[in-house]
C-alpha atoms as a PDB file:
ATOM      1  CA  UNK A   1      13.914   1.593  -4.513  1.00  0.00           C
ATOM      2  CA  UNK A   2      14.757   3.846  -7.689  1.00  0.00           C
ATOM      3  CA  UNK A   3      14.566   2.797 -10.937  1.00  0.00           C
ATOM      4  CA  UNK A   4      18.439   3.397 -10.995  1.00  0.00           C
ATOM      5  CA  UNK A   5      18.790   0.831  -7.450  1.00  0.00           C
ATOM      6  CA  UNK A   6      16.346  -1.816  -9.360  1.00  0.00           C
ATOM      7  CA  UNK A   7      18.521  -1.698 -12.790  1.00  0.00           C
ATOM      8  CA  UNK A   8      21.917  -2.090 -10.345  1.00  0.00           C
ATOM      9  CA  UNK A   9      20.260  -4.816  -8.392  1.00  0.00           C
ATOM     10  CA  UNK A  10      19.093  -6.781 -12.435  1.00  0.00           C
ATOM     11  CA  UNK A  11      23.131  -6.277 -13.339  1.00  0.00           C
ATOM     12  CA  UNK A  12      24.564  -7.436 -10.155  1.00  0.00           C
ATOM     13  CA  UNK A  13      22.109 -10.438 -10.565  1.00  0.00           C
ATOM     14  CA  UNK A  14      22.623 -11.138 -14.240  1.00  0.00           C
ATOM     15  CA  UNK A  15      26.229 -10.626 -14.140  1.00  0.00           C
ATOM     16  CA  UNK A  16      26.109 -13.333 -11.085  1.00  0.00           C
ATOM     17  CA  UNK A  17      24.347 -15.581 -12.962  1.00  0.00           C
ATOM     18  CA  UNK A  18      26.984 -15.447 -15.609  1.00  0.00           C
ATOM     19  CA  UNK A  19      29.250 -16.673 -13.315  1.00  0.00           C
ATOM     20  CA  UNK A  20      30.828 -13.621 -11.546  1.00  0.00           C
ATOM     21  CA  UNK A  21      31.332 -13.444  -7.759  1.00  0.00           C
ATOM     22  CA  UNK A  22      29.355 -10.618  -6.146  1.00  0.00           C
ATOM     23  CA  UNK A  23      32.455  -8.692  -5.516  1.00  0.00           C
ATOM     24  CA  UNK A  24      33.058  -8.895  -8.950  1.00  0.00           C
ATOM     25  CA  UNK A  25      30.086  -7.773  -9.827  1.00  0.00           C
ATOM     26  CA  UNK A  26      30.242  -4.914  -7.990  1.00  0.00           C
ATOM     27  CA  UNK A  27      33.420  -3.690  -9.188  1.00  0.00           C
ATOM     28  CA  UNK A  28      32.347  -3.732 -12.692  1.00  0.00           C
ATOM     29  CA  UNK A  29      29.390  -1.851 -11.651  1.00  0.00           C
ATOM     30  CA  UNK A  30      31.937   0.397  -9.853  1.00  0.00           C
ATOM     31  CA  UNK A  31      33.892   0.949 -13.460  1.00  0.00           C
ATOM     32  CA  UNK A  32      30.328   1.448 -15.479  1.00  0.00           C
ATOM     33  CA  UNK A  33      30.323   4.863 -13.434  1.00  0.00           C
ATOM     34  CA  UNK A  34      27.051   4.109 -11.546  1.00  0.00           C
ATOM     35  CA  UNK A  35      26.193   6.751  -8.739  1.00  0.00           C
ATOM     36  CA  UNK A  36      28.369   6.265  -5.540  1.00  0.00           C
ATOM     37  CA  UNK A  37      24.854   6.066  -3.538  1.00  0.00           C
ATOM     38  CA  UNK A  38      23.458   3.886  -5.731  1.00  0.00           C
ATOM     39  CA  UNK A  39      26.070   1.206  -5.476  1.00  0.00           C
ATOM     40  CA  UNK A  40      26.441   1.933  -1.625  1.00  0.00           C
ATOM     41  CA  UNK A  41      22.632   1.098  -1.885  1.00  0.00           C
ATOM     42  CA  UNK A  42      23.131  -2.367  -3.558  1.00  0.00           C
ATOM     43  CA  UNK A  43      25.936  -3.219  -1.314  1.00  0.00           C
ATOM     44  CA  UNK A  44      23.949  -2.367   1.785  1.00  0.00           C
ATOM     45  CA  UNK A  45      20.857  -4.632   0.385  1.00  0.00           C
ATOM     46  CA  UNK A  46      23.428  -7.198  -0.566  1.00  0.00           C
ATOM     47  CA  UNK A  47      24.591  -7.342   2.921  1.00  0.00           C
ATOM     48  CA  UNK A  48      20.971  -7.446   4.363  1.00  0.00           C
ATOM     49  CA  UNK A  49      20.357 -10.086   2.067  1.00  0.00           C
ATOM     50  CA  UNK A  50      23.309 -12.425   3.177  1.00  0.00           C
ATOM     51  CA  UNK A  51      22.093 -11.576   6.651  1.00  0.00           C
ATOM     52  CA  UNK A  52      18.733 -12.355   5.893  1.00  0.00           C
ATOM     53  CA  UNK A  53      19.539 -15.477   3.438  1.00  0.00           C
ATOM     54  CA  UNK A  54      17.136 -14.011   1.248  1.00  0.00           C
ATOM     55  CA  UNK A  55      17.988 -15.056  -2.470  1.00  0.00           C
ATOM     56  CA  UNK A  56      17.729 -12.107  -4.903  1.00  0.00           C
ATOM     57  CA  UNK A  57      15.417 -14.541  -7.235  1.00  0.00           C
ATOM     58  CA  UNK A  58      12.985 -14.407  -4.215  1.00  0.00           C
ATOM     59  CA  UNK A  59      12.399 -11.016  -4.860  1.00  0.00           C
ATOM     60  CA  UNK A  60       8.940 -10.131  -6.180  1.00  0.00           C
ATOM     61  CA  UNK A  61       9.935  -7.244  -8.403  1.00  0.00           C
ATOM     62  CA  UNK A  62      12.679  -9.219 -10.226  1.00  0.00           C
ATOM     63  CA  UNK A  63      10.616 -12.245 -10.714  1.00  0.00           C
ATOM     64  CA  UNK A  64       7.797  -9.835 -12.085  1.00  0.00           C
ATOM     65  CA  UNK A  65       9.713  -7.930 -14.044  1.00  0.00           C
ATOM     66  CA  UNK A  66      11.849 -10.750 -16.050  1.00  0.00           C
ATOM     67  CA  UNK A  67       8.171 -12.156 -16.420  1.00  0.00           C
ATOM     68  CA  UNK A  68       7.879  -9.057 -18.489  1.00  0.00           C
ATOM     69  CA  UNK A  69      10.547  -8.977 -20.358  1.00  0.00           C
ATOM     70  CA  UNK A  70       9.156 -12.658 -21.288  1.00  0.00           C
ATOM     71  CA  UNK A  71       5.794 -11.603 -21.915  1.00  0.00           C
ATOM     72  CA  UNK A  72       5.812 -11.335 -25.890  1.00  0.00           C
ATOM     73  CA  UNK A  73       3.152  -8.652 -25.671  1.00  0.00           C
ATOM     74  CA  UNK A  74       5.723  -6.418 -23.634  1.00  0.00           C
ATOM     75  CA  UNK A  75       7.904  -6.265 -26.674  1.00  0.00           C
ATOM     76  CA  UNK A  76       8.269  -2.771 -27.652  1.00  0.00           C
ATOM     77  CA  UNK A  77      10.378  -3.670 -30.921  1.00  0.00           C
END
């Protein structure tokens, strides 16, 4: 996964939580002017995932990396 594919996969997932569909999500990702492979990539691990009934929360790098962003001590402002 690139760093590009993990930032797509944190959008599609906050924008979800926010209340969008996944198809919605992806077509605002589609007008933000993301890489075509990228988003190819996040609807092919989307798919896998609904296949799979993994949850994205379930996914150890997004649950250790909004632990981050929590940790006061990451703040770089």
């Amino acid at each position: 996964m690139t760093e590009n594919q993990f930032e797509l996969l944190i959008i599609h997932g906050g924008m979800m939580q926010e209340g969008m569909s996944s198809d919605e999500a992806i077509t605002a990702i589609r007008i933000m002017q993301h890489t075509p492979e990228d988003i190819e990539w996040l609807e092919n691990r989307i798919q896998f995932q609904k296949k799979k009934g993994i949850r994205f929360i379930e996914d150890k790098r997004i649950i250790e990396w909004i632990e981050q962003q929590q940790d006061p001590s990451h703040n770089q402002w």
